[in-house]
PDB file of N, CA and C in Angstrom:
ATOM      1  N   UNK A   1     -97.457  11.670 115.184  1.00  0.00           N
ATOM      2  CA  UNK A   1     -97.941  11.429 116.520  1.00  0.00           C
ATOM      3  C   UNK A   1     -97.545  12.613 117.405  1.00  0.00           C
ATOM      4  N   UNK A   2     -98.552  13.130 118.239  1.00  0.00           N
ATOM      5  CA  UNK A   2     -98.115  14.301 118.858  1.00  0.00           C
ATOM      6  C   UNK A   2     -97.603  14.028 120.538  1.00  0.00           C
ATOM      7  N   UNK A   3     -97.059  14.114 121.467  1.00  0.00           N
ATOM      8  CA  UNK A   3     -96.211  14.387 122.240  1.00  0.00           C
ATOM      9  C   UNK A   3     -97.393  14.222 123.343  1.00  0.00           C
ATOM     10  N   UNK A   4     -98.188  14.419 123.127  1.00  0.00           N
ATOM     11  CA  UNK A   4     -99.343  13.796 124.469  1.00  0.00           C
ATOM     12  C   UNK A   4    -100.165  12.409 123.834  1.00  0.00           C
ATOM     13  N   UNK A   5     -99.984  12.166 122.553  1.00  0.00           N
ATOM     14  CA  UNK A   5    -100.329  10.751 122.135  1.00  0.00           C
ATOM     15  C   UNK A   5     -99.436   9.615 122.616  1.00  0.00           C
ATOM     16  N   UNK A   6     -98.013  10.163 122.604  1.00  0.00           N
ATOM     17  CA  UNK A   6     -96.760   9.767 122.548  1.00  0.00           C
ATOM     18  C   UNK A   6     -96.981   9.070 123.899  1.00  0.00           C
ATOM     19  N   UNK A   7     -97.185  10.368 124.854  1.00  0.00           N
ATOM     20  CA  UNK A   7     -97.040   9.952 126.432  1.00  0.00           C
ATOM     21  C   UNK A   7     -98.079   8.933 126.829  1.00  0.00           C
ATOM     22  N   UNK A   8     -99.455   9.082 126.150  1.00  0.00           N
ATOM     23  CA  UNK A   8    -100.199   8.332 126.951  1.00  0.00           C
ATOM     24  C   UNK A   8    -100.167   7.049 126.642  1.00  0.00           C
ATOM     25  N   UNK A   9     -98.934   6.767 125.264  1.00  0.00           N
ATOM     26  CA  UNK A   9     -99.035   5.142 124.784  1.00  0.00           C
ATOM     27  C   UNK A   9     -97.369   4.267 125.649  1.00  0.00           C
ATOM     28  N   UNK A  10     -97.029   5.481 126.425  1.00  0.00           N
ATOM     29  CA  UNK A  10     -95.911   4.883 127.174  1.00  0.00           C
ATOM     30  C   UNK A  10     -96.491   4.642 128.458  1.00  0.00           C
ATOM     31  N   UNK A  11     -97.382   5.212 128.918  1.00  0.00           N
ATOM     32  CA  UNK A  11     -98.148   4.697 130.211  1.00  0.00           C
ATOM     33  C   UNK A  11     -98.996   3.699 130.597  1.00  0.00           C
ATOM     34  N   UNK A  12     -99.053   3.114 129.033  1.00  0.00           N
ATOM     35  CA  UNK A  12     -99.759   1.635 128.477  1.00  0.00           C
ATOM     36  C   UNK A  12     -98.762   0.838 128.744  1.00  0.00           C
ATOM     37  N   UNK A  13     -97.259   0.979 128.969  1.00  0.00           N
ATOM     38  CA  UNK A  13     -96.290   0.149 128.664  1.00  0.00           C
ATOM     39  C   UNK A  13     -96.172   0.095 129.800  1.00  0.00           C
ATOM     40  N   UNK A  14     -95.008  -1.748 130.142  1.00  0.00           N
ATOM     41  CA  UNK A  14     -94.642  -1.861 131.540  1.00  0.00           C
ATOM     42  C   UNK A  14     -93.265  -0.567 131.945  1.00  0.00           C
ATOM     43  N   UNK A  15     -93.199  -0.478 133.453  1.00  0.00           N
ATOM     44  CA  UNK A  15     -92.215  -0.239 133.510  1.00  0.00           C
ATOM     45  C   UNK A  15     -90.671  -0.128 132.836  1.00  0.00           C
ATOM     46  N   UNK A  16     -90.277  -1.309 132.865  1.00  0.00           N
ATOM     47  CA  UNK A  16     -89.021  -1.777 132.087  1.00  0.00           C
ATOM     48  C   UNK A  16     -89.306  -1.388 130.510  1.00  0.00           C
ATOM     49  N   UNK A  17     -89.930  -1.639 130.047  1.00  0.00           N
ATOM     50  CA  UNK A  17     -90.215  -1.254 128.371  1.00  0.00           C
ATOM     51  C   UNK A  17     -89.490   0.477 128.898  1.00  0.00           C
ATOM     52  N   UNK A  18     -90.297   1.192 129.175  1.00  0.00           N
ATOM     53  CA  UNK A  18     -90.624   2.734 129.637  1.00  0.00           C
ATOM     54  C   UNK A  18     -89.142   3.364 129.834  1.00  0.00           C
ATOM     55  N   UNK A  19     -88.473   2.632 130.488  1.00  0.00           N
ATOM     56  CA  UNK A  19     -86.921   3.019 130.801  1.00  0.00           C
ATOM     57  C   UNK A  19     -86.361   2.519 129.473  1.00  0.00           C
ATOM     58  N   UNK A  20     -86.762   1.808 129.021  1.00  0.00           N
ATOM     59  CA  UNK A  20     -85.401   1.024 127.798  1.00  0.00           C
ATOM     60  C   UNK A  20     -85.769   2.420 126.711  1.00  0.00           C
ATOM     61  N   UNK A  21     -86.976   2.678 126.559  1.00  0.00           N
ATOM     62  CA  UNK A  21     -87.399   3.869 125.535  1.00  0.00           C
ATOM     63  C   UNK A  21     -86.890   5.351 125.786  1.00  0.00           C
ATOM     64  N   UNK A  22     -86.678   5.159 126.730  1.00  0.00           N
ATOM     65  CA  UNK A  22     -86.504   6.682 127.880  1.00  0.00           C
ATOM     66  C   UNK A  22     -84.884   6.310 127.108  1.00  0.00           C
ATOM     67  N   UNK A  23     -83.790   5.897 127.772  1.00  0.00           N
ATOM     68  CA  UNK A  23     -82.566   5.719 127.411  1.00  0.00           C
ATOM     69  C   UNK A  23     -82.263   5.141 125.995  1.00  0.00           C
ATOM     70  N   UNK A  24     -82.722   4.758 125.311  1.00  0.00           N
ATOM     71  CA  UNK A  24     -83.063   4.996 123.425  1.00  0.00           C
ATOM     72  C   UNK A  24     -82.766   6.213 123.101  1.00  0.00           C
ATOM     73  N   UNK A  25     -83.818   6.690 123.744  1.00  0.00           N
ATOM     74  CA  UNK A  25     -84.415   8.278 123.484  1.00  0.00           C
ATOM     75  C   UNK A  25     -82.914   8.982 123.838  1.00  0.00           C
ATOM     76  N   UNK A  26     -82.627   8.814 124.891  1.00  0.00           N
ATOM     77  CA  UNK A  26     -81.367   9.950 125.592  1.00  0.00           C
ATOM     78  C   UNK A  26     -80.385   9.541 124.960  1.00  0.00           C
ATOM     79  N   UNK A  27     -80.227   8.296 124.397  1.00  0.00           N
ATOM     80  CA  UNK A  27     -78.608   7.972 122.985  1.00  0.00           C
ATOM     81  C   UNK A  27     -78.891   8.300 121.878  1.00  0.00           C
ATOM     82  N   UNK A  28     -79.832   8.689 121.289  1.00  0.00           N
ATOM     83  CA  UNK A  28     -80.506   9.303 120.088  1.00  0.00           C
ATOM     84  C   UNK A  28     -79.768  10.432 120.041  1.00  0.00           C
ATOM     85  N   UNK A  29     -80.328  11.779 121.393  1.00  0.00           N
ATOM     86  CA  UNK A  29     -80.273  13.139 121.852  1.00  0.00           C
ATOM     87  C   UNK A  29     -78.658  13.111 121.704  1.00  0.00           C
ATOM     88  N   UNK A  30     -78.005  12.275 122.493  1.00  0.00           N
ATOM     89  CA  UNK A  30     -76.800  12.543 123.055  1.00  0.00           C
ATOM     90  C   UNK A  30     -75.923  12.539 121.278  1.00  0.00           C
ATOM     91  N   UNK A  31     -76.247  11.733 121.193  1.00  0.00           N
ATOM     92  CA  UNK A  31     -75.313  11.471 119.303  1.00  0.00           C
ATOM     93  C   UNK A  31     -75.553  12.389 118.428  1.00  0.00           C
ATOM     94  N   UNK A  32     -76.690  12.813 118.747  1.00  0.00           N
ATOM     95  CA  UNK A  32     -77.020  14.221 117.537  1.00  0.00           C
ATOM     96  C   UNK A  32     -76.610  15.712 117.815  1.00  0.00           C
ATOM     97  N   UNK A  33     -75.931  15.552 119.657  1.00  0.00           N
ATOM     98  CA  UNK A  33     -75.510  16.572 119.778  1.00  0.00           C
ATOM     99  C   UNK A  33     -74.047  16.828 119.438  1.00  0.00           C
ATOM    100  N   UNK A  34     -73.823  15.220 119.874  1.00  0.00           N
ATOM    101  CA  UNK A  34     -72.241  15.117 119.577  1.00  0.00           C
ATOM    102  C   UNK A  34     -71.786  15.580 118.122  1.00  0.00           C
ATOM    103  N   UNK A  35     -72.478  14.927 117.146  1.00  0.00           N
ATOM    104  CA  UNK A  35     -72.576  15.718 115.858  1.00  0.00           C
ATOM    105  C   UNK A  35     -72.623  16.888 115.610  1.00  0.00           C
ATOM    106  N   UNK A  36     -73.650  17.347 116.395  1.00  0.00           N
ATOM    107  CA  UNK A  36     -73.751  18.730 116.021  1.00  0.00           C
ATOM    108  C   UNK A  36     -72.532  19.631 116.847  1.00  0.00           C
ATOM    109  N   UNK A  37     -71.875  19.090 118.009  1.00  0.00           N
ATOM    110  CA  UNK A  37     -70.564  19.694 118.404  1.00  0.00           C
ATOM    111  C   UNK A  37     -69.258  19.429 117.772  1.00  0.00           C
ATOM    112  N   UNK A  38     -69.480  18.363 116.983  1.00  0.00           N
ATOM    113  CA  UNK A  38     -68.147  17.533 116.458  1.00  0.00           C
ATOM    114  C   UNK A  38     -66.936  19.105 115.824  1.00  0.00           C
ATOM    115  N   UNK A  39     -67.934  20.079 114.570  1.00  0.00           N
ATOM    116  CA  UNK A  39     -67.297  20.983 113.855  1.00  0.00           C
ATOM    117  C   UNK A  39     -66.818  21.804 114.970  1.00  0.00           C
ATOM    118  N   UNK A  40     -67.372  22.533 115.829  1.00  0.00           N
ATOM    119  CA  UNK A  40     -66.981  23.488 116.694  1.00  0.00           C
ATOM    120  C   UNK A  40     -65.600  23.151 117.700  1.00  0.00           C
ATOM    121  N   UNK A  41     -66.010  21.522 118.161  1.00  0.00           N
ATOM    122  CA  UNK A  41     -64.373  20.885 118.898  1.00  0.00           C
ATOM    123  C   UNK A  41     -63.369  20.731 117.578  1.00  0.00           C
ATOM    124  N   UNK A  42     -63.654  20.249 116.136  1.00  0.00           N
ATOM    125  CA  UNK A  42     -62.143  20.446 115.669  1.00  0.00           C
ATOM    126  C   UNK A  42     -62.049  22.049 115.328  1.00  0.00           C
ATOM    127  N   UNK A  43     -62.764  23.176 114.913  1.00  0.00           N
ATOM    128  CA  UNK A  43     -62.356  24.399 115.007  1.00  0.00           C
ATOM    129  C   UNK A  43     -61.467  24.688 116.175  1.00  0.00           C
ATOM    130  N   UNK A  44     -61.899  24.670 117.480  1.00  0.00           N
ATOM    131  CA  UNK A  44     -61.357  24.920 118.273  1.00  0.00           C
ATOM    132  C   UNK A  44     -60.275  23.879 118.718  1.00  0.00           C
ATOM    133  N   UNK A  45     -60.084  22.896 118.417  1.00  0.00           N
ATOM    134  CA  UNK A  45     -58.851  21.922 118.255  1.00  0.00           C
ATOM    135  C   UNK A  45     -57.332  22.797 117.004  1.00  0.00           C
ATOM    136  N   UNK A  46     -58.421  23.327 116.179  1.00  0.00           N
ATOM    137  CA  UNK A  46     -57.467  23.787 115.104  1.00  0.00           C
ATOM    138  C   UNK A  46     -56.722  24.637 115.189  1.00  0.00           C
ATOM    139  N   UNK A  47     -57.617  25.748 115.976  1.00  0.00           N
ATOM    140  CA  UNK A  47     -57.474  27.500 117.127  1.00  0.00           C
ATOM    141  C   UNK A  47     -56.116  26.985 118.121  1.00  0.00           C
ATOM    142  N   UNK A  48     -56.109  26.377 118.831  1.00  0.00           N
ATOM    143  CA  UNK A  48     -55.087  25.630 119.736  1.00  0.00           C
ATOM    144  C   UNK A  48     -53.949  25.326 119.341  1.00  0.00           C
ATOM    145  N   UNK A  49     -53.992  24.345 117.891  1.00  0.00           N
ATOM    146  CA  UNK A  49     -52.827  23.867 117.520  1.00  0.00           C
ATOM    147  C   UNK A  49     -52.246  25.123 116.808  1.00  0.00           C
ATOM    148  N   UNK A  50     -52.850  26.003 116.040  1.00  0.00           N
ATOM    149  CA  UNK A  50     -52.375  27.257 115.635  1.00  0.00           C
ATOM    150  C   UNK A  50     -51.409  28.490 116.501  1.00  0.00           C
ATOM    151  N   UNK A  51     -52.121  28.306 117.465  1.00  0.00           N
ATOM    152  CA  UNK A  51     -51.577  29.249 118.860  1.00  0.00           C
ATOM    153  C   UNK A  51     -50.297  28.665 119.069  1.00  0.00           C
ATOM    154  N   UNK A  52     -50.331  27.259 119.603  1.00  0.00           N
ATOM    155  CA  UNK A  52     -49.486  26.749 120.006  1.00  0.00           C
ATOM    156  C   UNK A  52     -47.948  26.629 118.868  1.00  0.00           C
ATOM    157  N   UNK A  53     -48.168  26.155 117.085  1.00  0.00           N
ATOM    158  CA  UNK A  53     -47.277  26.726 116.658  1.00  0.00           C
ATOM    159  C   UNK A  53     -46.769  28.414 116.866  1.00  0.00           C
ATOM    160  N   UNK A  54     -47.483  28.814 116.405  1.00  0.00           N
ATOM    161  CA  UNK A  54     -47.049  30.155 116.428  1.00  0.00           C
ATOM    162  C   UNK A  54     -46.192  30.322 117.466  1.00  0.00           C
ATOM    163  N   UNK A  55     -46.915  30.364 118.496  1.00  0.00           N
ATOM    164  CA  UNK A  55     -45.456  30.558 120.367  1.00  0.00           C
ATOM    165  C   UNK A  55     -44.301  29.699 120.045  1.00  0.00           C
ATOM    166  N   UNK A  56     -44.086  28.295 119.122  1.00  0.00           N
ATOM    167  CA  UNK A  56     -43.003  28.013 119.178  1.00  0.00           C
ATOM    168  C   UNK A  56     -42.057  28.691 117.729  1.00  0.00           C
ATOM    169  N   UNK A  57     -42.485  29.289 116.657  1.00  0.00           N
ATOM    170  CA  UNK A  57     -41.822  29.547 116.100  1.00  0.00           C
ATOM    171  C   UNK A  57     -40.498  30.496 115.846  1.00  0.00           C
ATOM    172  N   UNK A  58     -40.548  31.527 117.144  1.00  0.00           N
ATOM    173  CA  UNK A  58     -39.069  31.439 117.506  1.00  0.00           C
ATOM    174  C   UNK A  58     -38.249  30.588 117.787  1.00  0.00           C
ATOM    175  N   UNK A  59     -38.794  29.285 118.504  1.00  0.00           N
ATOM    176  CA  UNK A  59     -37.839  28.297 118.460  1.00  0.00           C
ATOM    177  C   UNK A  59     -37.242  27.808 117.233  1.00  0.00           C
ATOM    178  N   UNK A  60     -38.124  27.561 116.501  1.00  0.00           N
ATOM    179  CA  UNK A  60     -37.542  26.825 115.059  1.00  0.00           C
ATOM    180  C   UNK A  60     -36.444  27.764 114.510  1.00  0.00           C
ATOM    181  N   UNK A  61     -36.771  29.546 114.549  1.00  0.00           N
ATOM    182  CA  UNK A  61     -35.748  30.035 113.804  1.00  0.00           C
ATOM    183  C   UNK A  61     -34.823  29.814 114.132  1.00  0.00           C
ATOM    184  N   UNK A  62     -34.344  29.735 115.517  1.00  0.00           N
ATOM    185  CA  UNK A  62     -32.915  29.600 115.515  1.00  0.00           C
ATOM    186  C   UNK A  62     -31.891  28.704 115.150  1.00  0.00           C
ATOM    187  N   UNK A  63     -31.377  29.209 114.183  1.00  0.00           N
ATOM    188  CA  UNK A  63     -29.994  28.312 113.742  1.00  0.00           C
ATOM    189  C   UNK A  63     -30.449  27.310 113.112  1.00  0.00           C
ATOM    190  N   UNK A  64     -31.714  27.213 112.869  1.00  0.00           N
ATOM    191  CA  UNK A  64     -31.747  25.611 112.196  1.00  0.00           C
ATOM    192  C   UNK A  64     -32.294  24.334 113.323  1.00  0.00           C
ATOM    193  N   UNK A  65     -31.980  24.668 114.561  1.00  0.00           N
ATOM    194  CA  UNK A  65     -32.280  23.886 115.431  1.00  0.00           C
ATOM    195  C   UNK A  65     -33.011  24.212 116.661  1.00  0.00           C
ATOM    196  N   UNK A  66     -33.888  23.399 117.251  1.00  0.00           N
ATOM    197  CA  UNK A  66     -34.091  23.754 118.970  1.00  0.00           C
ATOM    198  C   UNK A  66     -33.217  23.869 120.094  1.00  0.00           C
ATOM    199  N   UNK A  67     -32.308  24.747 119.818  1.00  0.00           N
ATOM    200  CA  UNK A  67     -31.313  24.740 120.871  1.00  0.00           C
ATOM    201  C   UNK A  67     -31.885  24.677 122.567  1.00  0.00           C
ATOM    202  N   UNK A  68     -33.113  25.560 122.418  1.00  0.00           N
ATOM    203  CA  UNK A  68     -33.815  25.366 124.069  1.00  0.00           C
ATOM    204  C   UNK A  68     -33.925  23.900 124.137  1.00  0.00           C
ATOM    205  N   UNK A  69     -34.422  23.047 122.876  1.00  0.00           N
ATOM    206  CA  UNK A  69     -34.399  21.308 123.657  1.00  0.00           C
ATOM    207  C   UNK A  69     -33.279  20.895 123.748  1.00  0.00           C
ATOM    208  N   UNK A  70     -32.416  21.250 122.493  1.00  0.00           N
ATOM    209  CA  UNK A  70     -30.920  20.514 122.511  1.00  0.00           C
ATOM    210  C   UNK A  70     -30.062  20.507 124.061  1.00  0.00           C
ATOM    211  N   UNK A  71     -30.422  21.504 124.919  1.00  0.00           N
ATOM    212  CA  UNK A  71     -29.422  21.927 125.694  1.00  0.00           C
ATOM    213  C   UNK A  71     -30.396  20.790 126.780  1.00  0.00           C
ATOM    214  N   UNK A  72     -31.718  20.622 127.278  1.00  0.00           N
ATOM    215  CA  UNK A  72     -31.923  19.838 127.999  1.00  0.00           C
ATOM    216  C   UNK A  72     -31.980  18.669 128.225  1.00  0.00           C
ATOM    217  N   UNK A  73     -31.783  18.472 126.688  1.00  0.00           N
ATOM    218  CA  UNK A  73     -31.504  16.826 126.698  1.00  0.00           C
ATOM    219  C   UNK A  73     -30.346  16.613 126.979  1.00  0.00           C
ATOM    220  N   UNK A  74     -29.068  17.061 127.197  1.00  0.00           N
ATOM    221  CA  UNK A  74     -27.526  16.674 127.124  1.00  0.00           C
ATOM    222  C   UNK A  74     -27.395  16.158 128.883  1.00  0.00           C
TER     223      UNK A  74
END
């Protein structure tokens, strides 16, 4: 069905039908994008948590312990 068949069989329809199809339509769009963003947010979830070890791993070397936390918790 082509995209001006499409339209002219929704202008047959009431109102209310017309919106319920319309917002169908836009949770369809919205989920397939989410999908299609899903890989790129955990890459960049992964990029983050990577960074973020790294900056703390001077902490870990020392001594065996987090002395920067040890000292603020006391």
């Amino acid at each position: 069905m082509t995209r001006t068949e499409i339209l002219d069989e929704l202008q047959k329809l009431p109102m209310g039908e017309r919106l319920a199809i319309a917002e169908a339509a836009l949770h369809l769009i919205r989920e397939e994008l989410r999908k299609a963003d899903a890989p790129l947010e955990r890459a960049k979830k992964t990029e983050q948590l990577a960074a973020a070890a790294k900056a703390l791993l001077p902490d870990y070397s020392l001594a065996g312990e987090l002395t920067m936390f040890a000292r603020t918790q006391r």
